[in-house]
C-alpha atoms as a PDB file:
ATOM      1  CA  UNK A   1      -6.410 -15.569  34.816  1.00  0.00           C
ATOM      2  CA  UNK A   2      -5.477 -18.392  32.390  1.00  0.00           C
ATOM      3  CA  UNK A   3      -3.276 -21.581  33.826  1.00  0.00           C
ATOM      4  CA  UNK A   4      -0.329 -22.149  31.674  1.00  0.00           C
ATOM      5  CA  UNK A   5      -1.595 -24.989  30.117  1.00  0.00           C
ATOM      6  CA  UNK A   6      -4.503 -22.749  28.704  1.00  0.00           C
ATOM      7  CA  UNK A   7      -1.766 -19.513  28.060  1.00  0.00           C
ATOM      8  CA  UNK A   8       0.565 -22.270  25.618  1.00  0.00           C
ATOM      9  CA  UNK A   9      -2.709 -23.253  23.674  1.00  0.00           C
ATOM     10  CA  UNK A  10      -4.092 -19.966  23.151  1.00  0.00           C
ATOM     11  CA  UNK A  11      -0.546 -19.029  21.651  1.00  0.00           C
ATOM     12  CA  UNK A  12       0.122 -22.475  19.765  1.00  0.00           C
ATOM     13  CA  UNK A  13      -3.245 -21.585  18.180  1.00  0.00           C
ATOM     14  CA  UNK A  14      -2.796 -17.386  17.939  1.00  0.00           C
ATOM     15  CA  UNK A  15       0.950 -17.523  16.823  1.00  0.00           C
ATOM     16  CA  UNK A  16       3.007 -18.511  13.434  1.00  0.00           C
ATOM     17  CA  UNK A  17       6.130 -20.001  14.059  1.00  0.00           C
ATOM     18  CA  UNK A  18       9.316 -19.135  11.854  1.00  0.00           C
ATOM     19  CA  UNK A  19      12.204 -21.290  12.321  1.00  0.00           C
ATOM     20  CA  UNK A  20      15.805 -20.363  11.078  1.00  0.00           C
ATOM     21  CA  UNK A  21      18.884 -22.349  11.651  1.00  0.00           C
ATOM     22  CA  UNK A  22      17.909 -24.393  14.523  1.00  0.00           C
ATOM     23  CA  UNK A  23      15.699 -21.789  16.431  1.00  0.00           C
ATOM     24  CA  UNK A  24      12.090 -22.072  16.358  1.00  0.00           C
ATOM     25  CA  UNK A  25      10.240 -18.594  17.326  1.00  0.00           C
ATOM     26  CA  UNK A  26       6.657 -18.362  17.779  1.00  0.00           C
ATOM     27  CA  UNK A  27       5.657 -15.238  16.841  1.00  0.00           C
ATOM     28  CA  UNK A  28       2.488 -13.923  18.419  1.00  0.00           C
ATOM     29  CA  UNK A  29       0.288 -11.094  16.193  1.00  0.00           C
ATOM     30  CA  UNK A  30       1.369  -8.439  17.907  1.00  0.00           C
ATOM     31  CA  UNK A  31       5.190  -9.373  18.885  1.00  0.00           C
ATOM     32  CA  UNK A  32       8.074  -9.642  16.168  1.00  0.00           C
ATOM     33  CA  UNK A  33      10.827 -12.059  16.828  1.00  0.00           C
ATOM     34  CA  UNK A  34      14.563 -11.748  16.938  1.00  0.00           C
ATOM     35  CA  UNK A  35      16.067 -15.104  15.411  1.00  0.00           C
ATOM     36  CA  UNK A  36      19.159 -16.301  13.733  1.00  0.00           C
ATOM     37  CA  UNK A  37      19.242 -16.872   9.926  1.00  0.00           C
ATOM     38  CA  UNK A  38      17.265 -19.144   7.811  1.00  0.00           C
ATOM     39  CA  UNK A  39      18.691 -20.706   4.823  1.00  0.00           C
ATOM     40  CA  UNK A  40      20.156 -18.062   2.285  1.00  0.00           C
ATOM     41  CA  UNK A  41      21.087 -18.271  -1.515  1.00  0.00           C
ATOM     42  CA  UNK A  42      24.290 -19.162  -2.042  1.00  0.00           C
ATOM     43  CA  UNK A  43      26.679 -16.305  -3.523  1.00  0.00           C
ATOM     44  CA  UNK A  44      24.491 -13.351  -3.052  1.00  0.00           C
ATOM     45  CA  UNK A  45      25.531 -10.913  -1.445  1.00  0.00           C
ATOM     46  CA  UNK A  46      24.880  -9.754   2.372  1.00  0.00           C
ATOM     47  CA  UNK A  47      23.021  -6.436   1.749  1.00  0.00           C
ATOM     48  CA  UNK A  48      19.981  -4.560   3.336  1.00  0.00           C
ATOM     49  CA  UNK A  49      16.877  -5.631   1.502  1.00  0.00           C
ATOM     50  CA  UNK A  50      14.476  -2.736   0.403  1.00  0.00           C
ATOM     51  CA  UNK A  51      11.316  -2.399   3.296  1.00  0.00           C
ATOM     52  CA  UNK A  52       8.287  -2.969   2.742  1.00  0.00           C
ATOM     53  CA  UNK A  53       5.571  -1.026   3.459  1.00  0.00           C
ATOM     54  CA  UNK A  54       3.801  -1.624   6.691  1.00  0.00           C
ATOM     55  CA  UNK A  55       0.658  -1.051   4.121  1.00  0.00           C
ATOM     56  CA  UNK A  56       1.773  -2.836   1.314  1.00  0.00           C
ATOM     57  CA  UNK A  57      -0.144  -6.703   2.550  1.00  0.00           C
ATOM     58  CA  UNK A  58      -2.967  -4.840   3.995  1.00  0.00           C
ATOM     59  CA  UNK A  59      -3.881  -3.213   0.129  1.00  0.00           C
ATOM     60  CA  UNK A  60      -3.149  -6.318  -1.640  1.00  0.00           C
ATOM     61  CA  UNK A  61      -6.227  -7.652  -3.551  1.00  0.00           C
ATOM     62  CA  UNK A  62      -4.721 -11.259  -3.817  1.00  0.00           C
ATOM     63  CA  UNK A  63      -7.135 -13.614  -4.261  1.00  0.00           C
ATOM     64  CA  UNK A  64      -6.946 -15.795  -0.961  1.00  0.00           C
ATOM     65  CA  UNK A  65      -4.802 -14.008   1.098  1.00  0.00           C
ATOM     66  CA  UNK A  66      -7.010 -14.284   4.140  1.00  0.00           C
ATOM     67  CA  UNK A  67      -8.175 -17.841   4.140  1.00  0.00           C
ATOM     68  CA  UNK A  68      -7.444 -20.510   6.015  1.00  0.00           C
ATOM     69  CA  UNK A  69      -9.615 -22.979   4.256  1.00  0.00           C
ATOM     70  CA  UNK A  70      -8.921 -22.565   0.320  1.00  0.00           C
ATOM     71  CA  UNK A  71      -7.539 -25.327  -1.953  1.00  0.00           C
ATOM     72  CA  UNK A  72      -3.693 -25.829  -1.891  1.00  0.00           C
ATOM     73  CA  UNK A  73      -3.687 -23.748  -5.603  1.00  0.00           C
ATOM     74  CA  UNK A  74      -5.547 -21.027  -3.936  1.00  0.00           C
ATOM     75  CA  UNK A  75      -3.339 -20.706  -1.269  1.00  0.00           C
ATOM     76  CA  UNK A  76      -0.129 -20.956  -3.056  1.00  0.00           C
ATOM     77  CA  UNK A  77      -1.453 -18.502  -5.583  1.00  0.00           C
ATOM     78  CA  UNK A  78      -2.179 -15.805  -2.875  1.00  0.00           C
ATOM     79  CA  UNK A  79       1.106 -16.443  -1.129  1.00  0.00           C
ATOM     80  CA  UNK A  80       3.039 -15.205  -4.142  1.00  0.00           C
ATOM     81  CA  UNK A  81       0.695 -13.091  -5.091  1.00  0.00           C
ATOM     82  CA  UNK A  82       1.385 -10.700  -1.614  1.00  0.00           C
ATOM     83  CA  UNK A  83       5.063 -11.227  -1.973  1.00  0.00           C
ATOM     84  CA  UNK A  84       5.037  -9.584  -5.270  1.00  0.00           C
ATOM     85  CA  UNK A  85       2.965  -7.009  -3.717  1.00  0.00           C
ATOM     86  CA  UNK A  86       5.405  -5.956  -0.863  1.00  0.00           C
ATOM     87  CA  UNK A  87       8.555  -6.628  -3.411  1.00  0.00           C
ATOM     88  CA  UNK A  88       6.726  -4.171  -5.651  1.00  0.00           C
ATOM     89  CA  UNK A  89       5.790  -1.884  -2.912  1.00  0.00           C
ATOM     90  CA  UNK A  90       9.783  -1.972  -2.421  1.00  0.00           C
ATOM     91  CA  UNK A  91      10.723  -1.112  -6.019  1.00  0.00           C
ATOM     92  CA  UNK A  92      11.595  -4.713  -6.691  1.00  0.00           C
ATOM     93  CA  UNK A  93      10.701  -7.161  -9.912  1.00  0.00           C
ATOM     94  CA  UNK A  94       8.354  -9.857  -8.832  1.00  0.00           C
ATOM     95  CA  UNK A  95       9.471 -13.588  -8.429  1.00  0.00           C
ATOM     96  CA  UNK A  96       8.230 -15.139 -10.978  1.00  0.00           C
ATOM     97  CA  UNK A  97       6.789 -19.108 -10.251  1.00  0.00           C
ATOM     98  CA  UNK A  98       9.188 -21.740 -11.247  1.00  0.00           C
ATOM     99  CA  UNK A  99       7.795 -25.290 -11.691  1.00  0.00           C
ATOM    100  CA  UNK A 100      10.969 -26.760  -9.975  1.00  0.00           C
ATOM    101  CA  UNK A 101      11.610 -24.514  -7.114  1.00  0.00           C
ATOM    102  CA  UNK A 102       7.231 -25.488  -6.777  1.00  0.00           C
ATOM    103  CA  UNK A 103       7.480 -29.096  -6.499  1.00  0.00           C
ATOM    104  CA  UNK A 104      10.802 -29.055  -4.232  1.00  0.00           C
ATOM    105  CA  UNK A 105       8.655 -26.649  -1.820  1.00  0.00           C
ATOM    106  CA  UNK A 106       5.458 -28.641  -1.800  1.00  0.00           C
ATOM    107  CA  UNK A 107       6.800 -31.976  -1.286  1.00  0.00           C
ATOM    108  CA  UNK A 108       8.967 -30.538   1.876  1.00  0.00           C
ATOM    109  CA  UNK A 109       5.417 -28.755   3.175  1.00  0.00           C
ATOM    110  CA  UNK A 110       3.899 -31.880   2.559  1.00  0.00           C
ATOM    111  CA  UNK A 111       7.120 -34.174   4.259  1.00  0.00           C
ATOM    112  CA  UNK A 112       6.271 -31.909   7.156  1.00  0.00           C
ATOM    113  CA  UNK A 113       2.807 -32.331   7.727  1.00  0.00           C
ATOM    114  CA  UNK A 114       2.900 -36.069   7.506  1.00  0.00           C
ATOM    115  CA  UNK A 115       5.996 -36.590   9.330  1.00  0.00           C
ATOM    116  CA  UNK A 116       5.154 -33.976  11.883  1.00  0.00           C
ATOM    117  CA  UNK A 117       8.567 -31.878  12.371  1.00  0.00           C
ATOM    118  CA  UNK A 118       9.591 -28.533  11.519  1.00  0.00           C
ATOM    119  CA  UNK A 119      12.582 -28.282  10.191  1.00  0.00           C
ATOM    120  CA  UNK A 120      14.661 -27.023   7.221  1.00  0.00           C
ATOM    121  CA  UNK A 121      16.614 -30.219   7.073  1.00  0.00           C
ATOM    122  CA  UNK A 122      14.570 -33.164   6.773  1.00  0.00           C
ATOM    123  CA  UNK A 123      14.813 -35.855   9.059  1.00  0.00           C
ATOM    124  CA  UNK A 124      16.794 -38.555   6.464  1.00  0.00           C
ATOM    125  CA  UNK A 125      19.232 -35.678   5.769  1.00  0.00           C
ATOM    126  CA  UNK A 126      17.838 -33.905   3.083  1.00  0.00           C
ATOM    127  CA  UNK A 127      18.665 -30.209   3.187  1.00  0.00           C
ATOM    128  CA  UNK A 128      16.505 -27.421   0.805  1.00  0.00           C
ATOM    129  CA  UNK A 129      19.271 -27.554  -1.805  1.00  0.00           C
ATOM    130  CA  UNK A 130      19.111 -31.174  -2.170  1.00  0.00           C
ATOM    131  CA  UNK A 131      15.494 -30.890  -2.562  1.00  0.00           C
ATOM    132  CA  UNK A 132      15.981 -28.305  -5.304  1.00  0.00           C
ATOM    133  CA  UNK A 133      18.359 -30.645  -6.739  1.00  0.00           C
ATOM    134  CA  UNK A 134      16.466 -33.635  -6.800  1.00  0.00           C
ATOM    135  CA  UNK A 135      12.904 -31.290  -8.058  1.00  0.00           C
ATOM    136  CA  UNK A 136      15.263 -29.976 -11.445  1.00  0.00           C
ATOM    137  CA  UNK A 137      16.561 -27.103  -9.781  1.00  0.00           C
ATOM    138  CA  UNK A 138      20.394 -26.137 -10.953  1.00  0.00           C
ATOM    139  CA  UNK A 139      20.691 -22.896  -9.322  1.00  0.00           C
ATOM    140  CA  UNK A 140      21.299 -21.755  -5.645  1.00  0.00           C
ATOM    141  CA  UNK A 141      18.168 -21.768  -3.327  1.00  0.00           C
ATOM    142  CA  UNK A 142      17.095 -19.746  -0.339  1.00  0.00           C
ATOM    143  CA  UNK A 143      14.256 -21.119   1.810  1.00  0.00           C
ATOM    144  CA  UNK A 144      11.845 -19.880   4.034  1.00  0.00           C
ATOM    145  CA  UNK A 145       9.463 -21.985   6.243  1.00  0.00           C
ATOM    146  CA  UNK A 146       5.942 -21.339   8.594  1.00  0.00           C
ATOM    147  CA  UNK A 147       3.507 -22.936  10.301  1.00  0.00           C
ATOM    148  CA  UNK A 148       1.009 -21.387  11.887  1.00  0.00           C
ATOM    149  CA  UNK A 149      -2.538 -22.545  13.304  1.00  0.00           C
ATOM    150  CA  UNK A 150      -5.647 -20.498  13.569  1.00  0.00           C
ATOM    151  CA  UNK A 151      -6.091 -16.740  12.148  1.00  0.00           C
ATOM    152  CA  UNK A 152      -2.628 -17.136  11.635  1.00  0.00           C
ATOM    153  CA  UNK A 153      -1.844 -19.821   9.200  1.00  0.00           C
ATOM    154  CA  UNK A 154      -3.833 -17.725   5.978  1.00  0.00           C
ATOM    155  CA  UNK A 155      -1.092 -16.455   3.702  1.00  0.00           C
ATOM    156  CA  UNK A 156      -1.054 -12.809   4.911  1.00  0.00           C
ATOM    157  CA  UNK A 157      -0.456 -13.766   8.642  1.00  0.00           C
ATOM    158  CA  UNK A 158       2.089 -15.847   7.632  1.00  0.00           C
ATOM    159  CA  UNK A 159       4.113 -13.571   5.443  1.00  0.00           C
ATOM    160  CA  UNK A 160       3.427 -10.744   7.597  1.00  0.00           C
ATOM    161  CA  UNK A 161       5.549 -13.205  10.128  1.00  0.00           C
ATOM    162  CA  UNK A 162       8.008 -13.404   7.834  1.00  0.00           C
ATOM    163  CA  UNK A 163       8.441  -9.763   7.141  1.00  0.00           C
ATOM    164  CA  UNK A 164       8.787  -9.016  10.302  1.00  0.00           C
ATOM    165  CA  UNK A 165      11.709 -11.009  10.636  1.00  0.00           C
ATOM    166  CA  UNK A 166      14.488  -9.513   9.144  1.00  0.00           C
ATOM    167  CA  UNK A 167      16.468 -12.741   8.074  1.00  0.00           C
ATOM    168  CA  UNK A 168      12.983 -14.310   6.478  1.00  0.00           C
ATOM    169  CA  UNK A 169      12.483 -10.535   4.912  1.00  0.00           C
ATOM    170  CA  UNK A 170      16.157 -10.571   3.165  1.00  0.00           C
ATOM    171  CA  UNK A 171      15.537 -13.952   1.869  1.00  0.00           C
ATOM    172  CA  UNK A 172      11.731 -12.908   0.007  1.00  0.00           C
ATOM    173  CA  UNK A 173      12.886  -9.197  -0.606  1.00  0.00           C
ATOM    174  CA  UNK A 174      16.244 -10.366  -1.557  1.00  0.00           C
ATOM    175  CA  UNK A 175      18.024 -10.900  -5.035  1.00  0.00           C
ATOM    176  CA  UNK A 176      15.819 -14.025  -5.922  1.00  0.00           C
ATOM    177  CA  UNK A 177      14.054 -13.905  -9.232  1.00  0.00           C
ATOM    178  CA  UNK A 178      12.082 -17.105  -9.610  1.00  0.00           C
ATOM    179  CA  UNK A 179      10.358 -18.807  -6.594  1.00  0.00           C
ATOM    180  CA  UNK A 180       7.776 -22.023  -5.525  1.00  0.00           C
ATOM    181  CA  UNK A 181       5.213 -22.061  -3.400  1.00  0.00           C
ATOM    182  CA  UNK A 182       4.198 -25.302  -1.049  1.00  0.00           C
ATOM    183  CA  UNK A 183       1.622 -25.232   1.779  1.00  0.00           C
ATOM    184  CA  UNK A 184       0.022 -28.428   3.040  1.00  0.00           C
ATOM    185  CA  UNK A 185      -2.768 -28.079   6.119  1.00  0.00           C
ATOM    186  CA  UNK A 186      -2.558 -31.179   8.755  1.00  0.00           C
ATOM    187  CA  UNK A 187      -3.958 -31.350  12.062  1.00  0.00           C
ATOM    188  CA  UNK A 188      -5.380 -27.620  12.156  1.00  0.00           C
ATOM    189  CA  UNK A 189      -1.986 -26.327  11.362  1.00  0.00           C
ATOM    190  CA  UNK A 190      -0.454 -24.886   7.708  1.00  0.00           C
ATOM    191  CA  UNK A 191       3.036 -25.720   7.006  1.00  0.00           C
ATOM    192  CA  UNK A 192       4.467 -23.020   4.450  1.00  0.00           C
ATOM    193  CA  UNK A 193       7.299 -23.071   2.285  1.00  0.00           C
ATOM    194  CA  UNK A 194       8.509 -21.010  -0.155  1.00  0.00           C
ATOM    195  CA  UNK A 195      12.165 -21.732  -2.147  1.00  0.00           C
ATOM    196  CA  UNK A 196      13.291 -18.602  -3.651  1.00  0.00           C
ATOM    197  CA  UNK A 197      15.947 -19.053  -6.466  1.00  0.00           C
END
């Protein structure tokens, strides 16, 4: 039987952790967690996003999508490339990479890492439209963040996490059309972000 010091490692390093408003949910690979909204576009409606097929990440060829030690680019690039697979598995267009909505992710996965918190508000104030704002972003901006350690900080755990959260979900299968990318590894974790715009 494990102690419960040993039982909160083994999930700190087998879990992703989604957080949305001010709730952080860890997420274990076989559990799905109920949580409050993350940070939604501005002016778009409330509606059901299409689901995605259960089968839809597990038949993506994306480059990547299982690593946990691939360049930044890598990892970005198979990130997006498996949400376009389950938005297309949906019936939806694909996001298409925006330079702006890019560099306003990384630099919050990357503010993360270094400053150690997890938050979509950064710790001087800065919230993700601000960061869109201040990247060349004019339009609204829904954000999703992750970090997750072990197996479960490659790009596929981590958006199957999101998926099966069903404010993260309406956020990536939403009514977004352009989106950035920003993952930065520290300390054996990978802090994800993606901006969707």
């Amino acid at each position: 039987m494990l102690s419960s010091a040993r039982k909160r490692r083994f999930v700190a390093r087998n879990s992703t952790f989604l957080l949305v408003g001010s709730v952080l949910a860890a997420v274990p690979a076989t559990a799905a967690a109920t949580i409050v909204p993350p940070v939604a576009l501005p002016g778009v409606p409330n509606v059901s996003p299409a689901v995605a097929s259960p089968t839809a990440l597990a038949s993506a060829r994306c480059r990547g999508a299982g690593a946990r030690h691939a360049s930044p680019a890598v990892l970005r690039r198979a990130m997006l490339c498996l949400v376009n697979h389950a938005r297309m598995s949906s019936g939806l267009s694909p996001l298409r990479a925006e330079r702006h909505l890019a560099r306003a992710a990384a630099r919050h996965a990357a503010d993360m890492g270094r400053r150690h918190y997890f938050a979509h508000v950064s710790p001087n104030g800065k919230s993700p439209l601000s960061r869109a704002r201040s990247a060349g972003w004019r339009g609204g901006v829904g954000e999703v963040i992750a970090w997750g350690s072990g197996t479960l900080s490659s790009p596929r755990a981590t958006l199957r996490a999101w998926l099966n959260s069903p404010p993260h979900h309406a956020i990536l299968l939403g009514a977004g059309h352009r989106a950035g990318v920003g993952v930065k590894r520290a300390g054996g974790r990978a802090y994800w972000v993606i901006d969707v715009g």
